[in-house]
N, C-alpha and C. Protein backbone atom coordinates (compact mmCIF):
# COMPACT_ATOMS: atom_id res chain seq x y z
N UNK A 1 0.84 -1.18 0.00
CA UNK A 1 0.00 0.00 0.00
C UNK A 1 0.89 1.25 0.00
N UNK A 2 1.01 2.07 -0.77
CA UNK A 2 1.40 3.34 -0.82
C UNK A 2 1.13 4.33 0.60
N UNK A 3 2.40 4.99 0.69
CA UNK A 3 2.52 5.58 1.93
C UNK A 3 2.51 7.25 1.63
N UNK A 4 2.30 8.18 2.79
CA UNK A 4 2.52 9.35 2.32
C UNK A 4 4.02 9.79 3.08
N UNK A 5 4.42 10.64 2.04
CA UNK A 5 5.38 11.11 2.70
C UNK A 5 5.62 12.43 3.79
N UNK A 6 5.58 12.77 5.11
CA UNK A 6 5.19 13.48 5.82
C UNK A 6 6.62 14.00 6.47
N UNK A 7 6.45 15.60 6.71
CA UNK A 7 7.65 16.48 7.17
C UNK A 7 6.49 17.37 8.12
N UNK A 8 6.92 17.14 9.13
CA UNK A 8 6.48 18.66 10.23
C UNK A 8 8.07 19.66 10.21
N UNK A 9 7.74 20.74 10.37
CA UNK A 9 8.63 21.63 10.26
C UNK A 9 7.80 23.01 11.12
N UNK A 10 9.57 23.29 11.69
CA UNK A 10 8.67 24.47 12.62
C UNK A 10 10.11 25.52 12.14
N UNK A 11 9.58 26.80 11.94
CA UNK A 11 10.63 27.75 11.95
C UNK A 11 11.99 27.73 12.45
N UNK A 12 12.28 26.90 13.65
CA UNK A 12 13.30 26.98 14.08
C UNK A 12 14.45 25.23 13.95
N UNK A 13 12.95 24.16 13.44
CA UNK A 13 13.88 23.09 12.79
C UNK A 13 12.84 22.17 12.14
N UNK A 14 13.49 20.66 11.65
CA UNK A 14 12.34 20.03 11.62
C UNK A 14 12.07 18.93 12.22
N UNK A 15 11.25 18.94 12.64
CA UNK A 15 10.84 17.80 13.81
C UNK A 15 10.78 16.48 13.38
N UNK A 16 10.31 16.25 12.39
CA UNK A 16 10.27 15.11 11.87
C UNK A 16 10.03 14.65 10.36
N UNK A 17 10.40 13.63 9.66
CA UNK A 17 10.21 13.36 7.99
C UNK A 17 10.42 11.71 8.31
N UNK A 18 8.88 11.49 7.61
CA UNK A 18 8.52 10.18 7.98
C UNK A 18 7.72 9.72 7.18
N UNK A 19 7.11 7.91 6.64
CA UNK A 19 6.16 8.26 5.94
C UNK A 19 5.15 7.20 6.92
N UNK A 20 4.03 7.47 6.48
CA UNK A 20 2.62 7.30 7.17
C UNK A 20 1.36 7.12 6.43
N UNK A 21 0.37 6.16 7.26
CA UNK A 21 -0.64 5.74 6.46
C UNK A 21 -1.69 6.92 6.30
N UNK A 22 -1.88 7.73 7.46
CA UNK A 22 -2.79 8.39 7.41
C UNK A 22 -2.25 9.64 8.98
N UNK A 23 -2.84 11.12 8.35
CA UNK A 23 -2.32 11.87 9.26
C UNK A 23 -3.81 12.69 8.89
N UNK A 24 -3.83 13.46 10.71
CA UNK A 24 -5.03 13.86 10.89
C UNK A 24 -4.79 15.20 11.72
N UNK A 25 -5.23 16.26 10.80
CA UNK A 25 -4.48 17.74 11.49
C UNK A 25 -5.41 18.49 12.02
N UNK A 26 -5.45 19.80 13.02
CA UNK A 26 -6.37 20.28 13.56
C UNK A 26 -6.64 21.95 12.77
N UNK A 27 -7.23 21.37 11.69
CA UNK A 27 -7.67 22.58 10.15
C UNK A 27 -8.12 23.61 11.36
N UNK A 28 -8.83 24.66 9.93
CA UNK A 28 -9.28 25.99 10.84
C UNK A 28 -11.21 25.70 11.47
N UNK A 29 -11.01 24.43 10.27
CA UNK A 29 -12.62 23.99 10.60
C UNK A 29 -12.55 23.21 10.68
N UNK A 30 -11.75 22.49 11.58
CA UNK A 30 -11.87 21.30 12.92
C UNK A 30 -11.09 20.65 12.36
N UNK A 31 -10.92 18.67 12.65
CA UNK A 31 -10.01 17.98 12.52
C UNK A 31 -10.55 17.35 11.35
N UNK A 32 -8.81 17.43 9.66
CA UNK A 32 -9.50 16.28 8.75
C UNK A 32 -8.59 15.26 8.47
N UNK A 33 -8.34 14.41 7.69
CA UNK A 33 -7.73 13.44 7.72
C UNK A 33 -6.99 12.93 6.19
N UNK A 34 -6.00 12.79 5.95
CA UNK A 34 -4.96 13.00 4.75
C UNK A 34 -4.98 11.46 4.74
N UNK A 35 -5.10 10.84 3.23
CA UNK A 35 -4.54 9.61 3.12
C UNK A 35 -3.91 9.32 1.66
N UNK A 36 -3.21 8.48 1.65
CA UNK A 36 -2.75 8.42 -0.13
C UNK A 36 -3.65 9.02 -0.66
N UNK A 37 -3.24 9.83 -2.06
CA UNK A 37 -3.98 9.59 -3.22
C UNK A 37 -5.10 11.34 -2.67
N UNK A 38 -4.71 11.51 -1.42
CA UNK A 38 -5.67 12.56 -1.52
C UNK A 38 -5.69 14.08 -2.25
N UNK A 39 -6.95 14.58 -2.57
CA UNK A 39 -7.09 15.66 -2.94
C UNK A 39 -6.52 16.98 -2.92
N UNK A 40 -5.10 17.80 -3.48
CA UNK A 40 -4.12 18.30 -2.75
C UNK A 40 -5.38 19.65 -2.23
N UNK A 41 -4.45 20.77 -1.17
CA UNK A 41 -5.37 20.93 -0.31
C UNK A 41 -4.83 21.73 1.03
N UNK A 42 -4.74 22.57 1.24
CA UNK A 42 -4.02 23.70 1.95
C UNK A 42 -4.89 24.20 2.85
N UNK A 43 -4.23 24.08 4.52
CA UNK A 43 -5.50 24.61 4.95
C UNK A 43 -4.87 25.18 6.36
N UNK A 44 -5.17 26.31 7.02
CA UNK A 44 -4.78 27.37 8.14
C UNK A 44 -4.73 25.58 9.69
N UNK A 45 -3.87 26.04 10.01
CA UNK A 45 -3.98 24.91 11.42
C UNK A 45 -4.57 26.08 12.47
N UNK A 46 -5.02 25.37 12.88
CA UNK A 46 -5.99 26.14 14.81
C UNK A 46 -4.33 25.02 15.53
N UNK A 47 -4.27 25.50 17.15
CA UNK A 47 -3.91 24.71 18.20
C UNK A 47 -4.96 23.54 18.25
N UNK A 48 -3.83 22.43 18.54
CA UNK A 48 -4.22 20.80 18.79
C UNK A 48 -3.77 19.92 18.38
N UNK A 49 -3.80 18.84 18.31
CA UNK A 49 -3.70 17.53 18.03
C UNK A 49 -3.27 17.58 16.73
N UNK A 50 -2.32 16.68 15.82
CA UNK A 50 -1.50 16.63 14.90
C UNK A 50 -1.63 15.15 14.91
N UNK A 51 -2.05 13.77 14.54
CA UNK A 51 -2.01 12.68 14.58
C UNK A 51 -1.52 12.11 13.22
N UNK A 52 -0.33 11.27 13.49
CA UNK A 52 0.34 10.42 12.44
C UNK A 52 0.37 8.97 12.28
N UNK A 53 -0.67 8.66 11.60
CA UNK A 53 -0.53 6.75 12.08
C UNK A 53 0.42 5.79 11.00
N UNK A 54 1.01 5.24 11.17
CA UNK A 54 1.76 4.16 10.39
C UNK A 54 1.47 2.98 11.03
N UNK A 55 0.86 2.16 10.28
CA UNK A 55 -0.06 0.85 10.86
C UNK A 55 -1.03 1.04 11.32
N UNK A 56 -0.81 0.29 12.86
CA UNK A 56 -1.18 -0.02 14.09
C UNK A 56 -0.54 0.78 14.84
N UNK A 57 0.91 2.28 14.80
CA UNK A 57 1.53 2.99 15.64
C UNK A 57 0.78 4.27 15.14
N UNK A 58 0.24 5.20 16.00
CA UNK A 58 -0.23 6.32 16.01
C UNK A 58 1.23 7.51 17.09
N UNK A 59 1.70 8.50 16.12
CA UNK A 59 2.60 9.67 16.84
C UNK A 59 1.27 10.56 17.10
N UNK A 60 1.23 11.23 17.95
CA UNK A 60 0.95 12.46 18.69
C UNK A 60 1.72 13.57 18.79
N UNK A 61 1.45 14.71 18.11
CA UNK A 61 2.15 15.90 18.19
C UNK A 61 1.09 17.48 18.71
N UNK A 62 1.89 18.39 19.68
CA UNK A 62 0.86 19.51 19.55
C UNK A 62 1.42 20.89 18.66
N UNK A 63 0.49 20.89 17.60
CA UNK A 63 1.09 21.96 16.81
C UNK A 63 0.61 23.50 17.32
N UNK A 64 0.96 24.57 17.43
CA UNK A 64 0.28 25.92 17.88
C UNK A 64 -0.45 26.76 16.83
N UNK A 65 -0.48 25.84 15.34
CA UNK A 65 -0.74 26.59 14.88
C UNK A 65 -0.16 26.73 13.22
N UNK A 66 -0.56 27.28 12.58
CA UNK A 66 0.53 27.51 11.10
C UNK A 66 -0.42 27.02 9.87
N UNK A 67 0.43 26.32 9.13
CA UNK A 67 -0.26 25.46 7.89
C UNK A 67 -0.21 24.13 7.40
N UNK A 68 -0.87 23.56 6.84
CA UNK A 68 -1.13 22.27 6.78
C UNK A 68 -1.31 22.01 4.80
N UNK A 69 -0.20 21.60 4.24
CA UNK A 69 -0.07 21.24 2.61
C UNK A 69 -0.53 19.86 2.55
N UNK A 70 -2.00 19.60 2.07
CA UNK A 70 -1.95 18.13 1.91
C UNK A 70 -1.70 17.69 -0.04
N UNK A 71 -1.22 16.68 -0.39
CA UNK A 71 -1.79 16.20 -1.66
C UNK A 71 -1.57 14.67 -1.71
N UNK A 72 -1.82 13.92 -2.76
CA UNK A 72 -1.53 12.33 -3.42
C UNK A 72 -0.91 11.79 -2.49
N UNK A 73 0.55 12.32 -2.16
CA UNK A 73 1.45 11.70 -2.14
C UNK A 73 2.23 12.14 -0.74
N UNK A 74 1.93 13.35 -0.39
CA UNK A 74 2.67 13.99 0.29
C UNK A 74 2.15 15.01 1.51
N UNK A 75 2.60 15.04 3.24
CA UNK A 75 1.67 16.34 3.56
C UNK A 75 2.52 16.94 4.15
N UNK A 76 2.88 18.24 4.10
CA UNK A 76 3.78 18.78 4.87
C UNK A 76 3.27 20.33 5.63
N UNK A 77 3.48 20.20 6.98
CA UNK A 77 2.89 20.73 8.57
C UNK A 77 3.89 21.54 8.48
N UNK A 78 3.20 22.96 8.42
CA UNK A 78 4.55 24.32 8.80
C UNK A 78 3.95 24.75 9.83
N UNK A 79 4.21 24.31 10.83
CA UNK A 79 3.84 24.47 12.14
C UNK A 79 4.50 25.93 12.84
N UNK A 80 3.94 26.98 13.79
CA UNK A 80 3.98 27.96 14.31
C UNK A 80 5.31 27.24 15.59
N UNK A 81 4.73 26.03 16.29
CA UNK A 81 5.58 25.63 17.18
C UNK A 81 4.91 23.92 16.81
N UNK A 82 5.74 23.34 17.19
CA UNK A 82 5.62 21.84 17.41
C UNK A 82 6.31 21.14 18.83
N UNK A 83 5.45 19.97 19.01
CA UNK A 83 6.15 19.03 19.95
C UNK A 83 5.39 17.72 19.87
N UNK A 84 6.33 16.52 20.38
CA UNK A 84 5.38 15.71 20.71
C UNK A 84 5.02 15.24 21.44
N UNK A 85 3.98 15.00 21.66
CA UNK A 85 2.89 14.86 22.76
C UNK A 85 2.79 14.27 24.36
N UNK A 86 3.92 13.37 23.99
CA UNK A 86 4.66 12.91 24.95
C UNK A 86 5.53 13.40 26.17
N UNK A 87 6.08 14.67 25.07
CA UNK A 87 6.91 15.94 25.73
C UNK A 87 6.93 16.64 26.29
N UNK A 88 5.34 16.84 26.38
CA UNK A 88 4.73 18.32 27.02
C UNK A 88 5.09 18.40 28.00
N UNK A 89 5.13 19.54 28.64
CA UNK A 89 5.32 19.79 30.06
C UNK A 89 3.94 20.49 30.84
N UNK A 90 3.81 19.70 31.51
CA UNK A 90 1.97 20.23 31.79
C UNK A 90 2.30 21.25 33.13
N UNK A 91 3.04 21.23 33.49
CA UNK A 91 3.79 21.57 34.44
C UNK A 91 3.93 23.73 34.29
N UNK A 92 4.93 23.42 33.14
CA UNK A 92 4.98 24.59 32.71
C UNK A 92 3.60 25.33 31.35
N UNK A 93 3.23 24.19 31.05
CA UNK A 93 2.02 25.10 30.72
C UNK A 93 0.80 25.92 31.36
N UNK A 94 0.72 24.85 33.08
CA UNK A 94 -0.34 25.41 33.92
C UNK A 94 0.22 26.52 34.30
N UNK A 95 1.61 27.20 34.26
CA UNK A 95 2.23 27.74 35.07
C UNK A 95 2.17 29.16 34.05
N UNK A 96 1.93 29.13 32.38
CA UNK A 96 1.80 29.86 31.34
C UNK A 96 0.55 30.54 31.71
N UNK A 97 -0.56 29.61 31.74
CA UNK A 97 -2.12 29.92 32.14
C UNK A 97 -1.98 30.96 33.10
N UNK A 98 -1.23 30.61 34.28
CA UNK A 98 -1.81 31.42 35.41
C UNK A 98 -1.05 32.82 35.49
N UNK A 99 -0.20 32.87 34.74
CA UNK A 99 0.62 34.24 34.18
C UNK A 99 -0.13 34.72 33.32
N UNK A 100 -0.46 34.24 32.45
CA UNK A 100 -1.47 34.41 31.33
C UNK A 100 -2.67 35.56 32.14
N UNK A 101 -3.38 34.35 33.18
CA UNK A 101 -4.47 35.00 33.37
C UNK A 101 -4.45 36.05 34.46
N UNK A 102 -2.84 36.46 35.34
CA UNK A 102 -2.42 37.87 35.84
C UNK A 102 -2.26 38.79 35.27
N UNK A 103 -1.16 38.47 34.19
CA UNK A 103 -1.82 39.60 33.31
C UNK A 103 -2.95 40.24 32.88
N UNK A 104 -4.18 39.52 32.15
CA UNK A 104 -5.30 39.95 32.07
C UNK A 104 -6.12 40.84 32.56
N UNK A 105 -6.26 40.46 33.88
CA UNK A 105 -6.75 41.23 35.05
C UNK A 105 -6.08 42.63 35.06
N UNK A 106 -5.03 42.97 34.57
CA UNK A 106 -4.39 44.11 34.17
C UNK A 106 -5.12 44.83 32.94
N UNK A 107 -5.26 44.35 31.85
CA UNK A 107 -5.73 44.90 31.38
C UNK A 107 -7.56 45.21 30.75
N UNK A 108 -8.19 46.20 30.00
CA UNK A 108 -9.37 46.50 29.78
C UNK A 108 -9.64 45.83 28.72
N UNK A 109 -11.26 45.10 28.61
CA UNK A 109 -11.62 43.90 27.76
C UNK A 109 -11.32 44.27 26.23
N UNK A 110 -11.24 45.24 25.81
CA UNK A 110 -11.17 45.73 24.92
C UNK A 110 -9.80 45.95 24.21
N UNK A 111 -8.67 46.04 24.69
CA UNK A 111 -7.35 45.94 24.91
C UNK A 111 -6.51 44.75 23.87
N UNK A 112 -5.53 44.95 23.12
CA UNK A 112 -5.83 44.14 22.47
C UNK A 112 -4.92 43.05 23.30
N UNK A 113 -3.53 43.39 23.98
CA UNK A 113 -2.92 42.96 24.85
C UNK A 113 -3.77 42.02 25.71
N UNK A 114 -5.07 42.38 26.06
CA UNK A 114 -6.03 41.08 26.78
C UNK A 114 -6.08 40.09 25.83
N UNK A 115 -6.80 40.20 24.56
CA UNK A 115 -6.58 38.93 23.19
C UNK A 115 -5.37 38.19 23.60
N UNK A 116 -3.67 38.78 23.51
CA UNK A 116 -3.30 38.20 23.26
C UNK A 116 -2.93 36.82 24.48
N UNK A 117 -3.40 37.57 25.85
CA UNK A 117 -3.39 36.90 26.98
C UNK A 117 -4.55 35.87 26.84
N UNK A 118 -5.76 35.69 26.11
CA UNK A 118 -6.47 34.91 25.78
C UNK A 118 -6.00 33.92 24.66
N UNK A 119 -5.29 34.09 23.86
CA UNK A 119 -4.60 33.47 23.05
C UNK A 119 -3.75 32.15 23.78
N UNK A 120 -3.05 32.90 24.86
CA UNK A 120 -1.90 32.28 25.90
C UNK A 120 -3.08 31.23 26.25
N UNK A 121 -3.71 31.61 27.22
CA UNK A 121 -4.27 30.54 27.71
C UNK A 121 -5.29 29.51 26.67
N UNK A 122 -5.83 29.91 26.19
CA UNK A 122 -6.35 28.71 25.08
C UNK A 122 -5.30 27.81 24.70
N UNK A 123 -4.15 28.14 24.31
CA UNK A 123 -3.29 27.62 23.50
C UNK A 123 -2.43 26.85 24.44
N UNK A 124 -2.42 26.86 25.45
CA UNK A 124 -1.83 26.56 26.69
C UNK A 124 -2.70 25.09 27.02
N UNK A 125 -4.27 25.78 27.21
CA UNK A 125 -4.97 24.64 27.94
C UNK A 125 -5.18 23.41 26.74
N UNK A 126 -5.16 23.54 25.12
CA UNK A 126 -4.74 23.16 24.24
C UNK A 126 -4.00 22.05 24.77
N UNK A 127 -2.36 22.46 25.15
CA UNK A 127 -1.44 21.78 24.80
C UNK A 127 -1.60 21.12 25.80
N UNK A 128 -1.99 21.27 27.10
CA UNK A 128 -2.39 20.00 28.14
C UNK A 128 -3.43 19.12 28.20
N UNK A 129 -4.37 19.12 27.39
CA UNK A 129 -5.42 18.65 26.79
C UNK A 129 -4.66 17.53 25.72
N UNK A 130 -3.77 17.87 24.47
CA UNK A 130 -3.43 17.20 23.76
C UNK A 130 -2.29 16.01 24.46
N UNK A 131 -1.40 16.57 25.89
CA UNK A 131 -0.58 15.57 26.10
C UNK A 131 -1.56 14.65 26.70
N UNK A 132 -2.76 14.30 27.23
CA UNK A 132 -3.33 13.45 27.41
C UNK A 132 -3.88 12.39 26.30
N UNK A 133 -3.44 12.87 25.40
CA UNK A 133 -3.86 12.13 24.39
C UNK A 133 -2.67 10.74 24.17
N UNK A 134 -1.75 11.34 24.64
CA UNK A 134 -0.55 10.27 24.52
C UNK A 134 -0.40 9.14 24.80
């Protein structure tokens, strides 16, 4: 059976180049699923879940974000940040949140500096959400 060939890549390296039966990314309109032969196909990533199966082995990755190139043969993840799932540190993400949400309280709802402190924590509670997936 024909495999796809798959590269996550994040600005600062690349995480991985592998090939796989089927990979399942978290689009801007929810989660879809890449397999040989598919329809090529470009689409904005949201924070979440990044799933790579080869066989019966499923990788887990949390992407923050970026773009997602699918086609036939090939899908390649330009991820904002990457990790995998395994890696997370839930530790230091609860610890993001609650900075996150001191700040806030600083500023007026309207502010755009509050967004981006809402950003923090979504993207945060995201990534501790996804290491349970592991």
């Amino acid at each position: 059976m024909a495999k796809l060939n798959v590269e996550i890549v994040t600005p600062e390296r690349r995480l991985a180049q592998l090939a796989a039966d089927e990979v399942i990314a978290p689009g801007a309109d929810g989660l879809f699923g890449v397999r040989p032969g598919h329809t090529p196909y470009l689409s904005v990533m949201q924070p979440g879940p990044l799933t790579v199966r080869d066989g019966a082995s499923s990788t887990i990755y949390f992407v923050s974000g970026g773009f997602v190139e699918a086609g036939p043969e090939a899908v390649r993840v330009l991820a904002d940040s990457a990790e995998v799932a395994s890696a997370i540190d839930v530790g230091a993400a609860q610890k993001r949140i609650t900075e996150a949400e001191t700040r806030l309280k600083g500023f007026e709802v309207t502010d755009a500096r509050a967004e981006e402190q809402r950003v923090i924590i979504v993207r945060e509670q995201k990534r501790i959400a996804v290491s349970a997936l592991k």
